[in-house]
C-alpha atoms as a PDB file:
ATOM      1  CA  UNK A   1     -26.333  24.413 -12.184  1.00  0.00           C
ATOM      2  CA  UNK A   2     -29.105  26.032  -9.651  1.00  0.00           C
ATOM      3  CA  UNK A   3     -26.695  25.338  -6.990  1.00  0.00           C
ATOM      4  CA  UNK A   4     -23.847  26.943  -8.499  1.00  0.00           C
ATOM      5  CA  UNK A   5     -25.912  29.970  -9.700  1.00  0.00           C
ATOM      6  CA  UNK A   6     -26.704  30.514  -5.884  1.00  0.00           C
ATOM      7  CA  UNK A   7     -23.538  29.668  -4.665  1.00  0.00           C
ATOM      8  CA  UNK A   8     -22.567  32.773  -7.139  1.00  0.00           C
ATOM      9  CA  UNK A   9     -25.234  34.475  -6.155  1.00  0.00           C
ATOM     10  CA  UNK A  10     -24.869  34.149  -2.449  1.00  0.00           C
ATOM     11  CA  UNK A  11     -20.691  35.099  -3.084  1.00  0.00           C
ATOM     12  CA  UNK A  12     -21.377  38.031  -4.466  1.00  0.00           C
ATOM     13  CA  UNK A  13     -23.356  39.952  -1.331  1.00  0.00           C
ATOM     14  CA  UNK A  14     -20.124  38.403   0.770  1.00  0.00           C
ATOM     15  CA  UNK A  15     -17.781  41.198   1.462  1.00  0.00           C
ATOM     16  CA  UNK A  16     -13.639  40.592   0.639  1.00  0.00           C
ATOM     17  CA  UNK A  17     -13.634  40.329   4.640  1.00  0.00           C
ATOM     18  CA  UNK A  18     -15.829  37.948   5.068  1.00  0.00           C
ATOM     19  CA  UNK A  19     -14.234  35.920   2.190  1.00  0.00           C
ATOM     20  CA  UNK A  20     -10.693  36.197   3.405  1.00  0.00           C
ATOM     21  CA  UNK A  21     -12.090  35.459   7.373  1.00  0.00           C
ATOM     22  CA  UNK A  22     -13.926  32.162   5.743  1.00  0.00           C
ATOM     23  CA  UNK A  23     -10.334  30.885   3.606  1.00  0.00           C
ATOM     24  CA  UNK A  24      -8.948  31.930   7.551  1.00  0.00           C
ATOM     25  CA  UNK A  25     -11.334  29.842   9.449  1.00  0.00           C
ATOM     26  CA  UNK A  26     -11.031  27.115   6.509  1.00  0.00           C
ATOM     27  CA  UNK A  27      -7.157  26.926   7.349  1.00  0.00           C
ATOM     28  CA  UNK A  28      -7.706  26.603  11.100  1.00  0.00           C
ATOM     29  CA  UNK A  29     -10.214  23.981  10.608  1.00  0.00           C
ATOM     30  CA  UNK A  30      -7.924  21.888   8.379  1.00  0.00           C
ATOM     31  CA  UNK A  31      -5.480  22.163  10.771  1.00  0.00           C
ATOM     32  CA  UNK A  32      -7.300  20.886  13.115  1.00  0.00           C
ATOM     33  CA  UNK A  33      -7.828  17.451  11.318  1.00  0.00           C
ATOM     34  CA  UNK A  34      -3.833  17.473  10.463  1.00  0.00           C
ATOM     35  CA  UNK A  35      -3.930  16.826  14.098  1.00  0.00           C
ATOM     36  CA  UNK A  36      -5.884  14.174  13.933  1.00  0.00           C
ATOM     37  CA  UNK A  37      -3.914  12.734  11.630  1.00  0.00           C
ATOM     38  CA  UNK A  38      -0.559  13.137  13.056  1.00  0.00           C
ATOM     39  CA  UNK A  39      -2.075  11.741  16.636  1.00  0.00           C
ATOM     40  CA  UNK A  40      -2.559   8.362  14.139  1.00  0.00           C
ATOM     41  CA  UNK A  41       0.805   8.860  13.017  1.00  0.00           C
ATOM     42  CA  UNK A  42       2.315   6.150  10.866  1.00  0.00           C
ATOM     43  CA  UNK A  43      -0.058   3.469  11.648  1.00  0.00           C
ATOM     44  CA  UNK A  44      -2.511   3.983   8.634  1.00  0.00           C
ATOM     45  CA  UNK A  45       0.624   3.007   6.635  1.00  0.00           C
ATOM     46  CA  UNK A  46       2.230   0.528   9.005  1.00  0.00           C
ATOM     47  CA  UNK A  47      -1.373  -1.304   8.728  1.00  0.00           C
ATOM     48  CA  UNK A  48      -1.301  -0.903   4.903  1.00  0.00           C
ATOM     49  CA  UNK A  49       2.457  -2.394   4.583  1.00  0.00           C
ATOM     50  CA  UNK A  50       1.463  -5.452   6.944  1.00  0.00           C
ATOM     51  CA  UNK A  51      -1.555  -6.131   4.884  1.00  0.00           C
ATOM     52  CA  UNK A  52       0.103  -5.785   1.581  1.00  0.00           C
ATOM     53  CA  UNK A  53       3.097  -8.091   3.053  1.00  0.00           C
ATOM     54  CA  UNK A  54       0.850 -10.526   4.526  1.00  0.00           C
ATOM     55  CA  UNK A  55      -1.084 -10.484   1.085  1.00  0.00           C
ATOM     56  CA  UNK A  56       1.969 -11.516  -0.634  1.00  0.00           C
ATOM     57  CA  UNK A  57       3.169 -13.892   1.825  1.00  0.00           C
ATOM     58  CA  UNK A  58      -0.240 -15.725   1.830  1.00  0.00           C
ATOM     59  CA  UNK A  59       0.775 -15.749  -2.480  1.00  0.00           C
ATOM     60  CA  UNK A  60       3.951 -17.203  -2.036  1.00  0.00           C
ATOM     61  CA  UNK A  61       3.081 -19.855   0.800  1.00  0.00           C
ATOM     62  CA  UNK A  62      -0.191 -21.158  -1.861  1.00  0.00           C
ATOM     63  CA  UNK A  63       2.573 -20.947  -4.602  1.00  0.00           C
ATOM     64  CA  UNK A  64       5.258 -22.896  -2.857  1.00  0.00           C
ATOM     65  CA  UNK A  65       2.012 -25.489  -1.664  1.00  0.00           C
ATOM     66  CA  UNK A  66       1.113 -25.852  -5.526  1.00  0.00           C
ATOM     67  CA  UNK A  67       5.223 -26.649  -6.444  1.00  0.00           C
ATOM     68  CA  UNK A  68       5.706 -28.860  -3.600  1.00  0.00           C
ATOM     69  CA  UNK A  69       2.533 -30.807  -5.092  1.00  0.00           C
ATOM     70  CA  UNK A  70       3.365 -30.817  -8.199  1.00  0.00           C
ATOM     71  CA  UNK A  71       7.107 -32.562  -7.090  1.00  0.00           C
ATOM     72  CA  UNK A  72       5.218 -35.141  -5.467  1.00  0.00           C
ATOM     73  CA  UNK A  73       3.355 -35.918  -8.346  1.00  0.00           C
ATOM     74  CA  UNK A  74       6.558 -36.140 -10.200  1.00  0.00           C
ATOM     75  CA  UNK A  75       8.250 -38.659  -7.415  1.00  0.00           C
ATOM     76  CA  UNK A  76       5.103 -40.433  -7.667  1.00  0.00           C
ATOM     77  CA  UNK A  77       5.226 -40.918 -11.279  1.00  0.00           C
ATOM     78  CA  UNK A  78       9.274 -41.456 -11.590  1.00  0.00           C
ATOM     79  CA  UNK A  79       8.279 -44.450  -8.920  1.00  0.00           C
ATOM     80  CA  UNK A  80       5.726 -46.194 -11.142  1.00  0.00           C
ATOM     81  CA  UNK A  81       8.412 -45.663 -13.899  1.00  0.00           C
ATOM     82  CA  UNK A  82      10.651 -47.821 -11.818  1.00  0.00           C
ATOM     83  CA  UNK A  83       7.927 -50.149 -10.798  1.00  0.00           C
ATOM     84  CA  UNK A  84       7.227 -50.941 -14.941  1.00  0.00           C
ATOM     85  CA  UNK A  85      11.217 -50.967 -15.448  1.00  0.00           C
ATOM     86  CA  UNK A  86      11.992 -53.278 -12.987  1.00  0.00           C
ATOM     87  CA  UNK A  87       8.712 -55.615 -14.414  1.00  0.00           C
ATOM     88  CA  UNK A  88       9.927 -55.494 -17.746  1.00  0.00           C
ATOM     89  CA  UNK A  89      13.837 -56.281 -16.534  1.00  0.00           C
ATOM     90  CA  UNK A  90      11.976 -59.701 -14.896  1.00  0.00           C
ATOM     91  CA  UNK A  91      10.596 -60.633 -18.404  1.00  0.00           C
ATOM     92  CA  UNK A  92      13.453 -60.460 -20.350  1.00  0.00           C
ATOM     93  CA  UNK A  93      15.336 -62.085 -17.794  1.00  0.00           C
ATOM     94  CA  UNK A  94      12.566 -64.780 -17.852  1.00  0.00           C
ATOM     95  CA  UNK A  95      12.949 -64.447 -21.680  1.00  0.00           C
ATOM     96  CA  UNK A  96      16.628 -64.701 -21.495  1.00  0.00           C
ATOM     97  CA  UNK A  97      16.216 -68.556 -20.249  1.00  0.00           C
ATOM     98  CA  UNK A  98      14.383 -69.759 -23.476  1.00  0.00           C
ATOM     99  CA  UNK A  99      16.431 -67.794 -25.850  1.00  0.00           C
ATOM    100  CA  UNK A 100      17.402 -69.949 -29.167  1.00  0.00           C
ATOM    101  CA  UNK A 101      21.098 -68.129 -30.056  1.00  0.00           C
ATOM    102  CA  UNK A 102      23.360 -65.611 -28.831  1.00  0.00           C
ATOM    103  CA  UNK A 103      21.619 -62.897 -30.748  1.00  0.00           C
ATOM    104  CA  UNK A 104      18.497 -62.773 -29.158  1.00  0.00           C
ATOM    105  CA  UNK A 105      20.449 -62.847 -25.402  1.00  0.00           C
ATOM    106  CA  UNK A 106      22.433 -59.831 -26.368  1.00  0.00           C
ATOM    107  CA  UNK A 107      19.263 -58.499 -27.406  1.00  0.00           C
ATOM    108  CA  UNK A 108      17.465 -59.024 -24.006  1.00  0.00           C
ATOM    109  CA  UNK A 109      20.848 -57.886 -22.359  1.00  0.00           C
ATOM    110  CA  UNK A 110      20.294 -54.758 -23.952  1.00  0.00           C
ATOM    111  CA  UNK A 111      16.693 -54.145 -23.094  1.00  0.00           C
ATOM    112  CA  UNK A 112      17.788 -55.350 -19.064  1.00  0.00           C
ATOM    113  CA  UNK A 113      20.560 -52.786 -19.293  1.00  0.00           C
ATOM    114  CA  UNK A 114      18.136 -49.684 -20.968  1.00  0.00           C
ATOM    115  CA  UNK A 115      15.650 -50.407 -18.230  1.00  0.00           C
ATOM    116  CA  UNK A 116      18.350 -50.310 -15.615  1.00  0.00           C
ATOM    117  CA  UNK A 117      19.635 -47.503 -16.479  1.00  0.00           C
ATOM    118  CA  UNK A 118      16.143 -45.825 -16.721  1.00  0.00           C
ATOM    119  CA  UNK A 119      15.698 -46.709 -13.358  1.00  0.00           C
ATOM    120  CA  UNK A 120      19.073 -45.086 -12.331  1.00  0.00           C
ATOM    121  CA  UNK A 121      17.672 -42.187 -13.690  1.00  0.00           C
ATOM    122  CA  UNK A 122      14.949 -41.947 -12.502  1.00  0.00           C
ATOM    123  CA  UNK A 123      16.177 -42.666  -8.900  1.00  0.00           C
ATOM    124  CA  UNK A 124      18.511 -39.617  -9.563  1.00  0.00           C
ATOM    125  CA  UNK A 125      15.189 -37.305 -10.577  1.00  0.00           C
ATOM    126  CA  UNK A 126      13.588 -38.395  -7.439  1.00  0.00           C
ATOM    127  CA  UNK A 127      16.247 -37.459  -5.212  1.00  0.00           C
ATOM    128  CA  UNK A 128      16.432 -33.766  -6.986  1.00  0.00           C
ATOM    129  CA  UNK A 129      12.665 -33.846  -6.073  1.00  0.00           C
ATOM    130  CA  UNK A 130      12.866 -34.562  -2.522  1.00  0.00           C
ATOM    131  CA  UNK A 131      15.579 -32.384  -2.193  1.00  0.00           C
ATOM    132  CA  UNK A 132      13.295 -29.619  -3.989  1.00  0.00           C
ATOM    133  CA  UNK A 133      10.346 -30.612  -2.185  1.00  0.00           C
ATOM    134  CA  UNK A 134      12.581 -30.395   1.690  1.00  0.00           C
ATOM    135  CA  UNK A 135      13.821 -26.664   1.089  1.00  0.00           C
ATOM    136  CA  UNK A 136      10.674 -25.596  -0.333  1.00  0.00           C
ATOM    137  CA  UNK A 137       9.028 -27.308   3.088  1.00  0.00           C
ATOM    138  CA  UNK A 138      11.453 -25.267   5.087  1.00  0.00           C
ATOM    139  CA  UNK A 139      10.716 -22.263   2.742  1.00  0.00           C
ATOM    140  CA  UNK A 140       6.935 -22.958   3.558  1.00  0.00           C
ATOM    141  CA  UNK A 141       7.507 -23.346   7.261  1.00  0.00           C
ATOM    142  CA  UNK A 142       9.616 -20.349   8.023  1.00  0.00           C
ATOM    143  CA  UNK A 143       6.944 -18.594   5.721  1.00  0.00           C
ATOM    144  CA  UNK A 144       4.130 -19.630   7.811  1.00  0.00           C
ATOM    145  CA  UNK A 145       5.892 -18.327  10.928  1.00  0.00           C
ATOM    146  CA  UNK A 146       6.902 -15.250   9.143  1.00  0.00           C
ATOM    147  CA  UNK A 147       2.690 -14.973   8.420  1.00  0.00           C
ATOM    148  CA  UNK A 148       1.805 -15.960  11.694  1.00  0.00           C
ATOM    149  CA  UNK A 149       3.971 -13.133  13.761  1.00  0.00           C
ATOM    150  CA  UNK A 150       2.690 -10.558  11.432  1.00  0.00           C
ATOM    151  CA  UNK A 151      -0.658 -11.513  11.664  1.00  0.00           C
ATOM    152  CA  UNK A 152      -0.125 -10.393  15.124  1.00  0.00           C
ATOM    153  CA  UNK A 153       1.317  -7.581  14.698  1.00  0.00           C
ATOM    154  CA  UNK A 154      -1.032  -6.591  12.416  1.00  0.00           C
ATOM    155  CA  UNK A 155      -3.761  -7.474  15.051  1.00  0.00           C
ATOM    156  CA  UNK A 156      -2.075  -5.014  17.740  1.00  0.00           C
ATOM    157  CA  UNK A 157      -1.816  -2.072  14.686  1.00  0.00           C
ATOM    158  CA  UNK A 158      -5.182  -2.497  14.272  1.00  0.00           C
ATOM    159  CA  UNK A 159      -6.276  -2.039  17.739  1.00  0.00           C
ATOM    160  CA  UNK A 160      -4.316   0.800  18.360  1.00  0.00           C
ATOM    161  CA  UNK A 161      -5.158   2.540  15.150  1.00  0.00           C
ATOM    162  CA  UNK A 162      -9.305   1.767  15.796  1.00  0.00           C
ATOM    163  CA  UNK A 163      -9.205   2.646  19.388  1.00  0.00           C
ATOM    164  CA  UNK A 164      -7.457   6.450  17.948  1.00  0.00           C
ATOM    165  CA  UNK A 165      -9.988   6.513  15.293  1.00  0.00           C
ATOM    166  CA  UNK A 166     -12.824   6.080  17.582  1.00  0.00           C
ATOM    167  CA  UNK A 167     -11.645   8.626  19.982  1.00  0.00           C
ATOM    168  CA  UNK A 168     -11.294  11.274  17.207  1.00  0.00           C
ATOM    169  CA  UNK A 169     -13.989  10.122  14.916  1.00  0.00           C
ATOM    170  CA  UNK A 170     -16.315  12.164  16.335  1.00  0.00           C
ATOM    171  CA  UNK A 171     -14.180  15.273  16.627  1.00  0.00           C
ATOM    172  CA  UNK A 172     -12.877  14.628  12.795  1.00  0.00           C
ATOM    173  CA  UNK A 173     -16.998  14.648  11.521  1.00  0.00           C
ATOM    174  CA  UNK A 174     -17.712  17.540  13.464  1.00  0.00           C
ATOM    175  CA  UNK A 175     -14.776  19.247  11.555  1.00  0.00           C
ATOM    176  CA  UNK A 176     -15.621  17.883   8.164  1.00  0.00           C
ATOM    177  CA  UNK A 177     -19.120  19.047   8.664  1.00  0.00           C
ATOM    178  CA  UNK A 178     -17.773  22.396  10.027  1.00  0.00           C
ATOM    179  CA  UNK A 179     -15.921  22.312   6.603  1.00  0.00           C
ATOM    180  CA  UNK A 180     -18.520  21.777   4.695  1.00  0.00           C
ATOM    181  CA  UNK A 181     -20.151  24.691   5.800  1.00  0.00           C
ATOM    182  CA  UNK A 182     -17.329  27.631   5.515  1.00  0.00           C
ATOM    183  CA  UNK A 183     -16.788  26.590   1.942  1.00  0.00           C
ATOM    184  CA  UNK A 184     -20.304  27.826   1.246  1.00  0.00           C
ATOM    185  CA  UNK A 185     -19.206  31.195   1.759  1.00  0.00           C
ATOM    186  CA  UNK A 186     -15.995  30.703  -0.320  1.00  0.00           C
ATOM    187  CA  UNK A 187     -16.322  31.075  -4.292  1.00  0.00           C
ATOM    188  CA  UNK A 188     -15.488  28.034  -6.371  1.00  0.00           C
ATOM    189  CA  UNK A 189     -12.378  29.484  -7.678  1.00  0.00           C
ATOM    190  CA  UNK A 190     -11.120  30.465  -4.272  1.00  0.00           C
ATOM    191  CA  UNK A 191     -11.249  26.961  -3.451  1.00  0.00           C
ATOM    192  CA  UNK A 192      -9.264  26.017  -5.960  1.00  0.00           C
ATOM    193  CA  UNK A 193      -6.490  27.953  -5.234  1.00  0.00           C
ATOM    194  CA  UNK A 194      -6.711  27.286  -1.372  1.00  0.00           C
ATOM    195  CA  UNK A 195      -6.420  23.270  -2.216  1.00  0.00           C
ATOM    196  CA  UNK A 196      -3.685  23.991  -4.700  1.00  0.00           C
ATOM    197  CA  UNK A 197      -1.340  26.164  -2.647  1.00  0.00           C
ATOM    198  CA  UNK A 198      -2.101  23.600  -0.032  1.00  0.00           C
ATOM    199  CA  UNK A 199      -0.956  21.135  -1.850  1.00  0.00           C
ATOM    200  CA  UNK A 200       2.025  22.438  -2.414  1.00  0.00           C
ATOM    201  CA  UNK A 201       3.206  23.890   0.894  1.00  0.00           C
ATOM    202  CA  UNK A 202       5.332  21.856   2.768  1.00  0.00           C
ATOM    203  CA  UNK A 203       3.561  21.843   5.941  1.00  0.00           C
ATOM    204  CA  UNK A 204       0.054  21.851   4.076  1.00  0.00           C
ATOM    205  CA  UNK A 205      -0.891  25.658   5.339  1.00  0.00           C
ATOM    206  CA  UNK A 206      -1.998  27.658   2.392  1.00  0.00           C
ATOM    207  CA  UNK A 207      -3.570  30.843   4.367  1.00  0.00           C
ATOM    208  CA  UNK A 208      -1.213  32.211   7.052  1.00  0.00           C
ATOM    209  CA  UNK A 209      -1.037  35.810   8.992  1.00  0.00           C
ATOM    210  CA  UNK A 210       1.646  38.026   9.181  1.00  0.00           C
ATOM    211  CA  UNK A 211       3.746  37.500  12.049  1.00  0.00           C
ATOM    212  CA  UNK A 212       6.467  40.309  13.533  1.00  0.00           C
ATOM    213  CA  UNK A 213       6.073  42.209   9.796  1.00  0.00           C
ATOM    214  CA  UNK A 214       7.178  38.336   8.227  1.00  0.00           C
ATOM    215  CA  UNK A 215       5.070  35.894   6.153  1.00  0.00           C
ATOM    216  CA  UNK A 216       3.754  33.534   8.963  1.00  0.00           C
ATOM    217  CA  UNK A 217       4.641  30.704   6.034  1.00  0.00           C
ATOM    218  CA  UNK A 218       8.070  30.985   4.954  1.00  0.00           C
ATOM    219  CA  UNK A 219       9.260  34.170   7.283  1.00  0.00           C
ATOM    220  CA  UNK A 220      10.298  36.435   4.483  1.00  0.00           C
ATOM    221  CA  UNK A 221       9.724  39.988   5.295  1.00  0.00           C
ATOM    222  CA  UNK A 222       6.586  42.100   4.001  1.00  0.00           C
ATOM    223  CA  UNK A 223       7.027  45.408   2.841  1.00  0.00           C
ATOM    224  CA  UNK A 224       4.976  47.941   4.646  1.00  0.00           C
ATOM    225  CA  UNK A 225       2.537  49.473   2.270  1.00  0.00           C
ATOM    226  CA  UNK A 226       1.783  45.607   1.514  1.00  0.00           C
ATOM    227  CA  UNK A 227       1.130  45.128   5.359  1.00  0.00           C
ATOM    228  CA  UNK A 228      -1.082  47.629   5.625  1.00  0.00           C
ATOM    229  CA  UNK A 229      -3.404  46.102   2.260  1.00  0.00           C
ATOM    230  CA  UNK A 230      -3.120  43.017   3.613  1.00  0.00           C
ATOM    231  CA  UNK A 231      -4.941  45.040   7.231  1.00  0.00           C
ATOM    232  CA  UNK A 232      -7.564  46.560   5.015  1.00  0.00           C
ATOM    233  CA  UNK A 233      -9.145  43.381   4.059  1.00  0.00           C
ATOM    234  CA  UNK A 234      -9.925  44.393   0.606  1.00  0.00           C
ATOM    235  CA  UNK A 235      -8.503  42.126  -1.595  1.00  0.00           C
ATOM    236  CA  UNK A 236      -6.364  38.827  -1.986  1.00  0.00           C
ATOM    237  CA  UNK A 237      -3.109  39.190  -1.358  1.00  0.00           C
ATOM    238  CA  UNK A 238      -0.157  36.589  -1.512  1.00  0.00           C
ATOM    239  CA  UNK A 239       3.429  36.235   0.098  1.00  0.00           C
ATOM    240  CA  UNK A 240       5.341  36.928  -2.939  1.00  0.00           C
ATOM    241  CA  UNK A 241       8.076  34.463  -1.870  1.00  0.00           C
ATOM    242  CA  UNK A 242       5.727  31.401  -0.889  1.00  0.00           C
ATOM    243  CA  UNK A 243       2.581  32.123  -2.818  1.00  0.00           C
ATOM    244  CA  UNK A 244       0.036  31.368   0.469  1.00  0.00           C
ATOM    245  CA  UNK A 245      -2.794  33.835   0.805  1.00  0.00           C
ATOM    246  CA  UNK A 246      -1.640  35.850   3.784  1.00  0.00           C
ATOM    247  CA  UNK A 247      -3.956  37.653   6.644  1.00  0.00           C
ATOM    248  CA  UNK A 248      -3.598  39.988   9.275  1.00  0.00           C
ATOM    249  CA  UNK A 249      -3.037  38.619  13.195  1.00  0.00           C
ATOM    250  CA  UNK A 250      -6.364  40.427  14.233  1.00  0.00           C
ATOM    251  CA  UNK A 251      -8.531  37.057  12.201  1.00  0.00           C
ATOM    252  CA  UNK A 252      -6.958  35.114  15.112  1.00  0.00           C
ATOM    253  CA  UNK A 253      -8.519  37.016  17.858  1.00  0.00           C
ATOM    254  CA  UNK A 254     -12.039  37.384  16.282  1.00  0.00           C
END
């Protein structure tokens, strides 16, 4: 509260000059950083989209691991299946040799036959889960390569973008610093509207001077009389068209 009280306080022995020269010099200074940013270009978001993609590949590749795993676990078990089949088959055809009457043959036939055929099946199950388990290999393979090239492309993003950053790190805290300071001289609500008609202008420039009698933001032409306000310095004014604060030329020579 102490701090806003003097920020208010301070504000208020700041003439509408100085006020409009400090959202001028605020404007220039943001600029400035823009072109930082655009020297970095898309990279910030090329790294972000590798990272996310690698993220997910690394997800699917653990994923298809897990099914593949789980497959062979399945073959595994449809093998001892077969292995107890085919050692029950033996004792009823061991059994079938001391029957007493036809009945209790056709019985055993029937039991030899069950188990045969629940080998057959599970033969067939165990060639769906190799089949499974070889494309999700492949899918697992090619997805491995797929990680491995975009790990290093990743790795050269990341060089380039670091070796920008730490030429215009420097330059970029020296601005945000230099930032930090104008918008001590700027009242709260000025701010406010700076950062929201920046937001919403196009090319991010929210105070612009009046170029060849035009708005210096969206070129529409300024009446006169409003020129020669905007010269005097004495109040806010704004391109009626565009809504950006607008200045006269002379802030960019001072």
């Amino acid at each position: 509260m102490a701090d806003k009280a003097n920020k208010e306080g301070k504000s208020a022995e700041i003439t509408m000059e100085q006020k409009l020269k400090s959202l001028f010099d605020l404007q220039m200074v943001d600029s400035e950083i823009t072109k930082i940013a655009l020297l970095r270009g898309e990279l910030p978001l090329e790294v972000q989209d590798l990272e996310d993609e690698l993220a997910g590949l690394s997800t699917r590749i653990e994923n298809l691991k897990i099914e593949v795993k789980d497959l062979e676990q399945a073959v595994a078990s449809k093998k001892n299946e077969i292995a107890e089949s085919q050692v029950l088959i033996k004792k009823y055809q061991e059994q079938q040799n001391n029957v007493r009457n036809n009945r209790e043959f056709d019985s055993l036939s029937k039991e030899i036959e069950f188990q045969t055929l629940e080998i057959e099946l599970c033969e067939k199950r165990i060639r769906e889960f190799t089949i499974d388990i070889e494309k999700k290999s492949e899918l697992i393979a090619s997805s491995e390569q797929t990680f491995e090239e975009r790990s290093g492309d990743l790795t050269q993003k990341r060089k380039e973008l670091d070796s920008i950053v730490s030429e215009t790190q420097i330059e970029e805290d020296r601005l945000s610093a230099r930032i930090k300071e104008i918008e001590k001289n700027i009242d709260d609500r000025y701010l406010l509207a700076y950062h929201r008609i920046k937001g919403n202008a196009r090319n991010g420039m929210a105070v612009v001077t009046v170029q060849r009698d035009a708005c210096g933001g969206c070129y529409n032409k300024i009446p006169p009389q409003r020129q020669v306000d905007i010269r005097a310095r004495k109040r806010i004014i704004v391109c009626e068209y565009c809504g950006r604060i607008l200045v006269d030329a002379g802030f960019t020579e001072e």
